[in-house]
PDB file of N, CA and C in Angstrom:
ATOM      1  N   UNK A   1     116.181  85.773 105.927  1.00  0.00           N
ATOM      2  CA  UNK A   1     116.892  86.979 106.302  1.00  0.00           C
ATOM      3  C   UNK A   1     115.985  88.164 105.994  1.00  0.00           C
ATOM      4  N   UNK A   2     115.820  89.257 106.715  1.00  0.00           N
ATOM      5  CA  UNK A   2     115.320  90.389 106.444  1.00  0.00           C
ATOM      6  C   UNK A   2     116.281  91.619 106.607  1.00  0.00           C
ATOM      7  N   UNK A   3     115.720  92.652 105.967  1.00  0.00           N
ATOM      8  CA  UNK A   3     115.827  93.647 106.533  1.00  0.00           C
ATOM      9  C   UNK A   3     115.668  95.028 106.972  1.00  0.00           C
ATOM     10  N   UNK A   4     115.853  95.486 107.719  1.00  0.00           N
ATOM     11  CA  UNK A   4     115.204  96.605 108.792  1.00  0.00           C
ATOM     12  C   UNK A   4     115.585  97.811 109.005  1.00  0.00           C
ATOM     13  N   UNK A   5     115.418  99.016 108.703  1.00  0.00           N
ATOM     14  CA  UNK A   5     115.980 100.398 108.488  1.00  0.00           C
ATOM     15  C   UNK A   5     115.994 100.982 110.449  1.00  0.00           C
ATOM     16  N   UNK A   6     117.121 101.283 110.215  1.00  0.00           N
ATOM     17  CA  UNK A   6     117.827 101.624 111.548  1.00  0.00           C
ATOM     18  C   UNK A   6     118.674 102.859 111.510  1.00  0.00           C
ATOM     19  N   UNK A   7     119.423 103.844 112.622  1.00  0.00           N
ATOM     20  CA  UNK A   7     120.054 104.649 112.679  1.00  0.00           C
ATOM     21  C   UNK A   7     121.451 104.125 114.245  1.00  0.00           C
ATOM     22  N   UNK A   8     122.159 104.642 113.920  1.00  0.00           N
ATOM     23  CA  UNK A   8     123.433 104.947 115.065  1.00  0.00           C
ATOM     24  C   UNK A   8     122.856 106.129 116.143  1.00  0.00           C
ATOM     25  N   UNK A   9     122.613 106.419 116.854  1.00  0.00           N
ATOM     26  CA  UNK A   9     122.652 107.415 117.682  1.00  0.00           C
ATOM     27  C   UNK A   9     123.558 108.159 118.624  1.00  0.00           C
ATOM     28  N   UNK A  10     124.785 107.338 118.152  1.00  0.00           N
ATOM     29  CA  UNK A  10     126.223 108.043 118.684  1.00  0.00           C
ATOM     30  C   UNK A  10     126.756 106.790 119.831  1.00  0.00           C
ATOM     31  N   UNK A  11     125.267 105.965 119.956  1.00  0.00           N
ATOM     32  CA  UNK A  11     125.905 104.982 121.567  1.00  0.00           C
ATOM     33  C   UNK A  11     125.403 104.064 121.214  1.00  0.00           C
ATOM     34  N   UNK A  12     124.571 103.492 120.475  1.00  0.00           N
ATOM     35  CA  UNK A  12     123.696 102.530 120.215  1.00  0.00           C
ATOM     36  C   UNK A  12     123.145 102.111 118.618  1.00  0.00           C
ATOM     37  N   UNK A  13     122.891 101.277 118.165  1.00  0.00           N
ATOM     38  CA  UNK A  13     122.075 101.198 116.739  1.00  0.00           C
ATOM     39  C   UNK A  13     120.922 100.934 117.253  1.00  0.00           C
ATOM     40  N   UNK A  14     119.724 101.772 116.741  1.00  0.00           N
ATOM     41  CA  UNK A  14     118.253 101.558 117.141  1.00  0.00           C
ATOM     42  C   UNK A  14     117.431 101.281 115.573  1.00  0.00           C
ATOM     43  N   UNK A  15     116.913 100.196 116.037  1.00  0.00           N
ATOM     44  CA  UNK A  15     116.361  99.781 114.485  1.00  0.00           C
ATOM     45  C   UNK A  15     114.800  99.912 114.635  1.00  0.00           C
ATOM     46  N   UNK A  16     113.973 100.484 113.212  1.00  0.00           N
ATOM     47  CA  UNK A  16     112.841 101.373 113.637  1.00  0.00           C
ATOM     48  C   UNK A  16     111.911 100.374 113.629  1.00  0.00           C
ATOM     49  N   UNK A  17     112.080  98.919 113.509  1.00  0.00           N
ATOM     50  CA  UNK A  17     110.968  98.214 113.332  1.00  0.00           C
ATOM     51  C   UNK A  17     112.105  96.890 114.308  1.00  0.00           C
ATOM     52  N   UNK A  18     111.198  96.381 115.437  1.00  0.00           N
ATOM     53  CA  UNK A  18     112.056  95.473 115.940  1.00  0.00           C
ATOM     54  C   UNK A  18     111.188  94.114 115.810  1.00  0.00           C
ATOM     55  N   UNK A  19     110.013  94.302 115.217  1.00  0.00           N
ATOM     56  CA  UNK A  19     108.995  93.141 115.371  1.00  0.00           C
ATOM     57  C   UNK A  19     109.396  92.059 114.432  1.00  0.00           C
ATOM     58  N   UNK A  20     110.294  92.011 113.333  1.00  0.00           N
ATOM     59  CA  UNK A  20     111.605  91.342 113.261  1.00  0.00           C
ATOM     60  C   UNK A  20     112.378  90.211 113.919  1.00  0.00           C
ATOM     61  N   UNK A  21     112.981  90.714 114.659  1.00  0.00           N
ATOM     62  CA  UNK A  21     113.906  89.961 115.594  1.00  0.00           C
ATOM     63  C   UNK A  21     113.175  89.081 116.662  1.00  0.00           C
ATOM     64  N   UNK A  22     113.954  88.096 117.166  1.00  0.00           N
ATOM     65  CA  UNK A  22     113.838  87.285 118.172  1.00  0.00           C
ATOM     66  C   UNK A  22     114.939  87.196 119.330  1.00  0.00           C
ATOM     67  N   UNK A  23     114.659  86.901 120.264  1.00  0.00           N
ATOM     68  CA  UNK A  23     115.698  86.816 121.258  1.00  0.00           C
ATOM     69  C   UNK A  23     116.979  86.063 120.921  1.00  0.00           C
ATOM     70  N   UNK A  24     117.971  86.478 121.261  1.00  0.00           N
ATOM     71  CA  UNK A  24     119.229  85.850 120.815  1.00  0.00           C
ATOM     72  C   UNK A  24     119.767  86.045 119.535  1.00  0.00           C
ATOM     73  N   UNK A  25     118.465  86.272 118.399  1.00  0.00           N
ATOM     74  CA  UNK A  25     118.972  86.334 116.994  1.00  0.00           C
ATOM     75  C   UNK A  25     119.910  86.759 116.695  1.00  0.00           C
ATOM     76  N   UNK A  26     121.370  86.009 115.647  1.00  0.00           N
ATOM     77  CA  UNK A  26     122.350  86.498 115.362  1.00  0.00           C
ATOM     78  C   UNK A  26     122.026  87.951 114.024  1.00  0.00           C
ATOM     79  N   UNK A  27     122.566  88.911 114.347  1.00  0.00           N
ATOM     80  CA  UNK A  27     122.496  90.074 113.629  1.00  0.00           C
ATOM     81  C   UNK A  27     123.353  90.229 112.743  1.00  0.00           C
ATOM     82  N   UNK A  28     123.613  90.738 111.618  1.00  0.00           N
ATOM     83  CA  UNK A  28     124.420  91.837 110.453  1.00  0.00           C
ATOM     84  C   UNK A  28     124.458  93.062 110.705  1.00  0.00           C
ATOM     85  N   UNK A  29     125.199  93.979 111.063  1.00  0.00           N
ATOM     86  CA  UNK A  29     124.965  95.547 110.795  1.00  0.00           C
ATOM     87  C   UNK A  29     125.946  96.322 109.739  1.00  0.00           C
ATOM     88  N   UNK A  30     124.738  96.572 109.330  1.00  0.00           N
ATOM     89  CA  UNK A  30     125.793  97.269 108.415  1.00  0.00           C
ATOM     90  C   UNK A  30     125.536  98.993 108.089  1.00  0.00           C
ATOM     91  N   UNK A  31     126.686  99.603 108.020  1.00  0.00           N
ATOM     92  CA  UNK A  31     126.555 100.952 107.881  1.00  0.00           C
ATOM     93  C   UNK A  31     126.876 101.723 107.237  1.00  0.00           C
ATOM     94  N   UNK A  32     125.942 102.603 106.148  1.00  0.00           N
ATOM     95  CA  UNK A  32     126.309 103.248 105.036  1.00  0.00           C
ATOM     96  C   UNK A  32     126.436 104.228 105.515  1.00  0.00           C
ATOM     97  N   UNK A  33     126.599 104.753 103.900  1.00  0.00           N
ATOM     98  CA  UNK A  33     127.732 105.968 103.683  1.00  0.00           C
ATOM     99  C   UNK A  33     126.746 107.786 103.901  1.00  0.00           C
ATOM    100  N   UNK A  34     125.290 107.302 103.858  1.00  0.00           N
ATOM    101  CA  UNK A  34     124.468 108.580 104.302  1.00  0.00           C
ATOM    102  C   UNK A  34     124.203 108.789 105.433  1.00  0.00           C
ATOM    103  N   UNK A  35     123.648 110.002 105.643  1.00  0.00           N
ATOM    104  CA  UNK A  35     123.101 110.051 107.078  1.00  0.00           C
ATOM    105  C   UNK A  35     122.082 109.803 106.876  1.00  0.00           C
ATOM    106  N   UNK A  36     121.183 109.326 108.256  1.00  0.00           N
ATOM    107  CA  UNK A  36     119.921 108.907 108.634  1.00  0.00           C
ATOM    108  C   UNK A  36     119.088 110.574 108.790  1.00  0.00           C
ATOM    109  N   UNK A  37     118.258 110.552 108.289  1.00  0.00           N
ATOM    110  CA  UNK A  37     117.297 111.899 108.568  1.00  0.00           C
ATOM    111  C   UNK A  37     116.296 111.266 108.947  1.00  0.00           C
ATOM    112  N   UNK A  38     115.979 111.560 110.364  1.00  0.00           N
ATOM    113  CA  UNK A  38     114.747 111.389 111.197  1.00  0.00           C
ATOM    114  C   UNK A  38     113.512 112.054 110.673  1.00  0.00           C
ATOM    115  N   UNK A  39     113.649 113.230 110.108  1.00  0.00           N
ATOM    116  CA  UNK A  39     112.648 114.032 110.148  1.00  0.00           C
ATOM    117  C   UNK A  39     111.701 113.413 108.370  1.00  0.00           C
ATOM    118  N   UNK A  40     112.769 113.122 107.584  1.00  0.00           N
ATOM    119  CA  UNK A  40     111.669 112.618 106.411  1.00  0.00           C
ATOM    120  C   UNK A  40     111.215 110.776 106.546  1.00  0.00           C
ATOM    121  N   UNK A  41     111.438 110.345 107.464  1.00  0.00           N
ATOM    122  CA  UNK A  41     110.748 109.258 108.017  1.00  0.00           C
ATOM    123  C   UNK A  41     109.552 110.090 108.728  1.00  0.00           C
ATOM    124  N   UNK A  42     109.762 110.907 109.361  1.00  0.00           N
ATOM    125  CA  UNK A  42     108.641 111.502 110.247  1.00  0.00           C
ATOM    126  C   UNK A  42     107.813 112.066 109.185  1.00  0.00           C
ATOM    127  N   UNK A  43     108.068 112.673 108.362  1.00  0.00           N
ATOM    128  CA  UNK A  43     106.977 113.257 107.302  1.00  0.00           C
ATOM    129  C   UNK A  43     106.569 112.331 106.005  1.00  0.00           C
ATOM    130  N   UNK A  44     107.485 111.049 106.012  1.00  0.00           N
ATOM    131  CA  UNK A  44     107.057 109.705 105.476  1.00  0.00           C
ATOM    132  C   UNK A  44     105.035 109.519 106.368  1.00  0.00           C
ATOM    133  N   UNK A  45     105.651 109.408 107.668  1.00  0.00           N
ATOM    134  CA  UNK A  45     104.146 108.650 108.229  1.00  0.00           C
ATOM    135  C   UNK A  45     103.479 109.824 108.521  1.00  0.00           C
ATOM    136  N   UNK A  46     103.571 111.102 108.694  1.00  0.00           N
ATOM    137  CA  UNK A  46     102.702 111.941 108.777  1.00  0.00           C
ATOM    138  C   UNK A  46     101.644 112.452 107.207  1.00  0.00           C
ATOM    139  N   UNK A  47     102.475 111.644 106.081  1.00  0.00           N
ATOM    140  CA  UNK A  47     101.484 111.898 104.657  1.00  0.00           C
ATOM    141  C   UNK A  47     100.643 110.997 104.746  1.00  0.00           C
ATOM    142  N   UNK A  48     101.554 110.003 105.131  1.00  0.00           N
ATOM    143  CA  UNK A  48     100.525 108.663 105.205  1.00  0.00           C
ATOM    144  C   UNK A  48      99.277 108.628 105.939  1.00  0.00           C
ATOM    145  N   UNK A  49      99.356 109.385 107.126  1.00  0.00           N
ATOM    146  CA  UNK A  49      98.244 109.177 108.226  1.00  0.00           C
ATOM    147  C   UNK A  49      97.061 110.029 107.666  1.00  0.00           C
ATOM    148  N   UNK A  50      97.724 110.965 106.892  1.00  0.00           N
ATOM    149  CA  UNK A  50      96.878 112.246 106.600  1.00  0.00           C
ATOM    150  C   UNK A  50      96.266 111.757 104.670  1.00  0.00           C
ATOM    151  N   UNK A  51      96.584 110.443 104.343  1.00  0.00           N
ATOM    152  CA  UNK A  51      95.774 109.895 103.681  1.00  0.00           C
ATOM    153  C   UNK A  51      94.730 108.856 104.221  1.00  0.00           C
ATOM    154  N   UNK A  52      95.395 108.020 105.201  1.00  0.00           N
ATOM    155  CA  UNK A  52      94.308 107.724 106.169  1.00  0.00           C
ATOM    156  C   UNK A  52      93.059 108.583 106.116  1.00  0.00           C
ATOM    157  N   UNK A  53      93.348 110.056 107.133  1.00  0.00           N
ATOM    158  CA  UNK A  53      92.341 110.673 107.283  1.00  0.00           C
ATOM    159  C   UNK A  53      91.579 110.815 106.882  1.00  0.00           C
ATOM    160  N   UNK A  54      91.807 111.042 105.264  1.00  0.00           N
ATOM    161  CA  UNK A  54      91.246 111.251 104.324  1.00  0.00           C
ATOM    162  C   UNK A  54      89.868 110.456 103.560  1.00  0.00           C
ATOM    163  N   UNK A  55      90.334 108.757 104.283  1.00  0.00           N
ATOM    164  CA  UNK A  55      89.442 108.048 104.011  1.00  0.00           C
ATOM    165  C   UNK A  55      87.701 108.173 104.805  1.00  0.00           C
ATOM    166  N   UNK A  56      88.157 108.815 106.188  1.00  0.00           N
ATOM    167  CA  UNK A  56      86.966 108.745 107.384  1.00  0.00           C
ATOM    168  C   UNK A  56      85.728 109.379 106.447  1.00  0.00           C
ATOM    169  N   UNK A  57      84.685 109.045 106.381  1.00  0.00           N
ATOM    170  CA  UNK A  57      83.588 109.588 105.904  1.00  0.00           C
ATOM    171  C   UNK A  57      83.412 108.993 105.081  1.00  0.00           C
ATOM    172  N   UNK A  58      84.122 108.497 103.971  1.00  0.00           N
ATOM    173  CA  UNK A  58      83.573 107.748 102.647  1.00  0.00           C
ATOM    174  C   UNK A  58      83.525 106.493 102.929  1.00  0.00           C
ATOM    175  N   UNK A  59      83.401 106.135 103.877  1.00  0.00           N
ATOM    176  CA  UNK A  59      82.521 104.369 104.001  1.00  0.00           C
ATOM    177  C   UNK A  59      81.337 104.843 104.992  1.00  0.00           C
ATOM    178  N   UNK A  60      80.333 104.034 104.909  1.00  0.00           N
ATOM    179  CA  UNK A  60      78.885 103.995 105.875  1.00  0.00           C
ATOM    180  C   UNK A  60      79.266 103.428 106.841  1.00  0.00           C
ATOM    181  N   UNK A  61      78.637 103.820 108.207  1.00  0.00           N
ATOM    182  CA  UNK A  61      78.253 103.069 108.927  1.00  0.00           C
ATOM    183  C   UNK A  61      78.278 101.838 108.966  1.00  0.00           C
ATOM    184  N   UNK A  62      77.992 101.311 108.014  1.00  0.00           N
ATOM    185  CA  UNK A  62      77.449  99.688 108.096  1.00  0.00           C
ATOM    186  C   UNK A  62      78.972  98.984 107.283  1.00  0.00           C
ATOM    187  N   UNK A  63      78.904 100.152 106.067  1.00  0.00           N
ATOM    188  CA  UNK A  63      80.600  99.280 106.176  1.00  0.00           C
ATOM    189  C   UNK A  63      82.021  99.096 106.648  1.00  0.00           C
ATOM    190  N   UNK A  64      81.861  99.998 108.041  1.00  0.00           N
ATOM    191  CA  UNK A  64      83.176 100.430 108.957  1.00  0.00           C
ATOM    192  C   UNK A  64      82.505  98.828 110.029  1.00  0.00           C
ATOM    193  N   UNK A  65      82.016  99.042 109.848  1.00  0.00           N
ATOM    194  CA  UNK A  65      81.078  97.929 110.789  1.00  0.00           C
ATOM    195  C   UNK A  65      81.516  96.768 110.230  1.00  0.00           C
ATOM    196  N   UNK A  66      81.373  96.502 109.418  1.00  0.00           N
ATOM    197  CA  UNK A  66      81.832  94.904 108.257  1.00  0.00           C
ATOM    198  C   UNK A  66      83.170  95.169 108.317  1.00  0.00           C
ATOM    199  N   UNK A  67      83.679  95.703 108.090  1.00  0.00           N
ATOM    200  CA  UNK A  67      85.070  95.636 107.803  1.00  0.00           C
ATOM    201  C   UNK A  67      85.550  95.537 109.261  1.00  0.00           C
ATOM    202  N   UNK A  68      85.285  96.045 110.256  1.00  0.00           N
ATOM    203  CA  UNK A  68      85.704  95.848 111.648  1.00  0.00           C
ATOM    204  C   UNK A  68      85.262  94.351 112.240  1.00  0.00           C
ATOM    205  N   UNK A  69      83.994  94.045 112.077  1.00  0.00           N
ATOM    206  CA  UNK A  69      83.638  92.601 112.265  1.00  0.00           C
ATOM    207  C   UNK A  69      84.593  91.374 111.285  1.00  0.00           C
ATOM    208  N   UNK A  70      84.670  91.495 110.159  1.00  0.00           N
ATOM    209  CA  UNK A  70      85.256  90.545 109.207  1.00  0.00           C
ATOM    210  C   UNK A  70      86.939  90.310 109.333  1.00  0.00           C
ATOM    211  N   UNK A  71      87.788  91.321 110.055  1.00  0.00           N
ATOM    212  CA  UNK A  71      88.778  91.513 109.905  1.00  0.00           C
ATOM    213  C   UNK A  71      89.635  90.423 110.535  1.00  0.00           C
ATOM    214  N   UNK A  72      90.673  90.043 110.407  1.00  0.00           N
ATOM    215  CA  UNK A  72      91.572  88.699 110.645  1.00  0.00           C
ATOM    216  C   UNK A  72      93.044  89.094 110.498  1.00  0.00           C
ATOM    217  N   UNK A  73      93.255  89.161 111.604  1.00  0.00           N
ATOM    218  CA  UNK A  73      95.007  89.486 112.166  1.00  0.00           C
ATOM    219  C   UNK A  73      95.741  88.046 111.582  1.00  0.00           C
ATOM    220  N   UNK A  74      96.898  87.990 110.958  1.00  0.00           N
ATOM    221  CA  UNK A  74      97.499  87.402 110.033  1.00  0.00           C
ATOM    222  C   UNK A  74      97.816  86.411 111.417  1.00  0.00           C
ATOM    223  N   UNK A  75      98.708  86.453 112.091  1.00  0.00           N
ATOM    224  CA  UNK A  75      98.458  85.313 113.567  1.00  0.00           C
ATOM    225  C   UNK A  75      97.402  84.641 113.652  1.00  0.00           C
ATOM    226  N   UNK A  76      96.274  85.132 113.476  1.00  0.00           N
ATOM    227  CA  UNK A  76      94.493  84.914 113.752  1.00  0.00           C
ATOM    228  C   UNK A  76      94.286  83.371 113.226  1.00  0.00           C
ATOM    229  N   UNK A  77      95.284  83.776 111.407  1.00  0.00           N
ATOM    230  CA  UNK A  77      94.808  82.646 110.856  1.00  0.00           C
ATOM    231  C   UNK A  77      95.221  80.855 110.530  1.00  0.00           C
ATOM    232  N   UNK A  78      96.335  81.063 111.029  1.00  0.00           N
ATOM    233  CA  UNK A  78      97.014  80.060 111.669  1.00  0.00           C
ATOM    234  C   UNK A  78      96.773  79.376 112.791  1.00  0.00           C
TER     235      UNK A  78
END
């Protein structure tokens, strides 16, 4: 079982990560007692990216290179 942070949008439940689910999968929904704020999810991944950024420059050449060559998608390894 997992689970997956979602909002109501007045017509629909849209859940922010669907890579989760499978076709047919039987679901749970359940719905608390806060509201969903879009906007500090949005400034959740906008700190994040902007620590990303932060990284560009402090690796060489040669090790953006290794790390791009060496890399292995979790599917990959199976």
């Amino acid at each position: 079982m997992v689970a997956v942070n979602g909002y109501f949008d007045g017509n629909t439940c849209v859940a922010l990560d669907t890579s989760q689910f499978r076709p047919n999968q039987r679901l749970v929904i359940t719905a608390l007692d806060e509201d969903f704020d879009k906007n500090a999810i949005t400034e959740e991944k906008k700190a994040a990216l902007d620590e990303l950024h932060g990284i560009f420059g402090m690796l060489t050449h040669e090790e953006a290179e290794d790390i791009r060559n060496n890399r292995v998608n979790f599917k990959e390894r199976f």
